[in-house]
Protein backbone atom coordinates (compact mmCIF):
# COMPACT_ATOMS: atom_id res chain seq x y z
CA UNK A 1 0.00 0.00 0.00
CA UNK A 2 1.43 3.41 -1.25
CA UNK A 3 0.29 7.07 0.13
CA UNK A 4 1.63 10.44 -1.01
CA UNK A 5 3.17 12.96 1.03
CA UNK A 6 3.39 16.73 -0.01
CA UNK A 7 6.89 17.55 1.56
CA UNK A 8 6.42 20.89 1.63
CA UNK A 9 3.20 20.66 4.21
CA UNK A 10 4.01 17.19 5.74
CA UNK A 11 0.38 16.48 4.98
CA UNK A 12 -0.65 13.35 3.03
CA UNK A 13 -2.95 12.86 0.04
CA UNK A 14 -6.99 12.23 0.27
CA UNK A 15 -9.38 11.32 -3.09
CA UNK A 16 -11.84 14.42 -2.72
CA UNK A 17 -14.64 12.16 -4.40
CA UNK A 18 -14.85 14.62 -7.19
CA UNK A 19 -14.93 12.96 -10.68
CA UNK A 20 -12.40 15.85 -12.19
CA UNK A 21 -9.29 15.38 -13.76
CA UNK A 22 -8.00 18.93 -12.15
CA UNK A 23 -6.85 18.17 -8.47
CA UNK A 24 -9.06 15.77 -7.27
CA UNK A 25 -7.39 15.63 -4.04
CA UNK A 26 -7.06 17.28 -0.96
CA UNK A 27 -4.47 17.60 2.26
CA UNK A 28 -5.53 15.51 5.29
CA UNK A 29 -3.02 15.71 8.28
CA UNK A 30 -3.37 12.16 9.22
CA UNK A 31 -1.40 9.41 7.14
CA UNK A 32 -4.30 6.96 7.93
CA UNK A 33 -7.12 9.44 6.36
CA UNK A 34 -4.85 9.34 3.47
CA UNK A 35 -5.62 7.98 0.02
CA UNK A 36 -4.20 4.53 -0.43
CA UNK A 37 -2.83 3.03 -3.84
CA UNK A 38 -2.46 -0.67 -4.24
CA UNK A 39 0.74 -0.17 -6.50
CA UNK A 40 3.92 1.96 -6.82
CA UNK A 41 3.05 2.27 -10.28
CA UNK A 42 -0.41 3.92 -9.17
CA UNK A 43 0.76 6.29 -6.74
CA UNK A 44 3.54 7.73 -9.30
CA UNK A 45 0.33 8.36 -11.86
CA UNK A 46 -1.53 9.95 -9.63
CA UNK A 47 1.13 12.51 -8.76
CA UNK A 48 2.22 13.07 -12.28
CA UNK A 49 -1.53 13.65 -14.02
CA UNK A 50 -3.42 14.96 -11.16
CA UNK A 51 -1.26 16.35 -8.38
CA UNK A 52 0.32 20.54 -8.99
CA UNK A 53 3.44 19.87 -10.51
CA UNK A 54 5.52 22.63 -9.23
CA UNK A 55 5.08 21.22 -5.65
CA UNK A 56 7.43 17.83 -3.86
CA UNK A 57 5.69 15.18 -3.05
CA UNK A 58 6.98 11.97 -1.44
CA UNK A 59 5.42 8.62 -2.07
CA UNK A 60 5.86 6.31 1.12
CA UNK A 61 5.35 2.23 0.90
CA UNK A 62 3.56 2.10 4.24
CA UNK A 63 4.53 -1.79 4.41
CA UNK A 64 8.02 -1.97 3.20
CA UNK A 65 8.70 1.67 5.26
CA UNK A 66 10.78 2.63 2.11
CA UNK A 67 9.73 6.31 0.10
CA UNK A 68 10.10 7.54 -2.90
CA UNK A 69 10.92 11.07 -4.62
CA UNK A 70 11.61 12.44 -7.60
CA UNK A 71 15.09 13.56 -8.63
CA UNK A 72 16.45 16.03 -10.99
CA UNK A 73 14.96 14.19 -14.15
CA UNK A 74 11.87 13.65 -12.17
CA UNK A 75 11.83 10.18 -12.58
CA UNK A 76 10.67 8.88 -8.58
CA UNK A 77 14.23 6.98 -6.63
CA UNK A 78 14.11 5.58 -3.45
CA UNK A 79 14.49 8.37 -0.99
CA UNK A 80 18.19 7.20 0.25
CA UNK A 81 19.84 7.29 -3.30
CA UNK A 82 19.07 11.19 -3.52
């Protein structure tokens, strides 16, 4: 299970229920309110179609404990190579 972490406001990730394409999410403080992906894979599409580019985000594997951001090619790395 994946969530996504704005790094900027520590706060995580929630699907706003809206059927948009333009931000359908909002910040909850809570990493259990947050919006949970089954896949890597999902969590690094929802950042790059729906989340405000010009802002970090971090996505965290809440079972493995490992995260993910993007580097200078924006292509996401585990956290630790950075």
């Amino acid at each position: 299970m994946f969530i996504i972490q704005n790094l900027e406001t520590e706060f995580y990730l929630k699907h706003n229920g809206s059927e948009s394409f333009e931000h359908p999410y909002t910040e909850v403080p809570c990493p259990g309110d947050a919006e949970a992906f089954s896949s890597l894979e999902h969590a690094k599409y929802a950042v790059t179609w729906y989340c405000d580019m010009f802002k970090k985000w971090r996505i965290i594997d809440v079972y493995e404990g490992k995260s993910y951001v993007k580097n200078k090619i924006f292509e996401f790395v585990l956290e630790e190579v950075m």
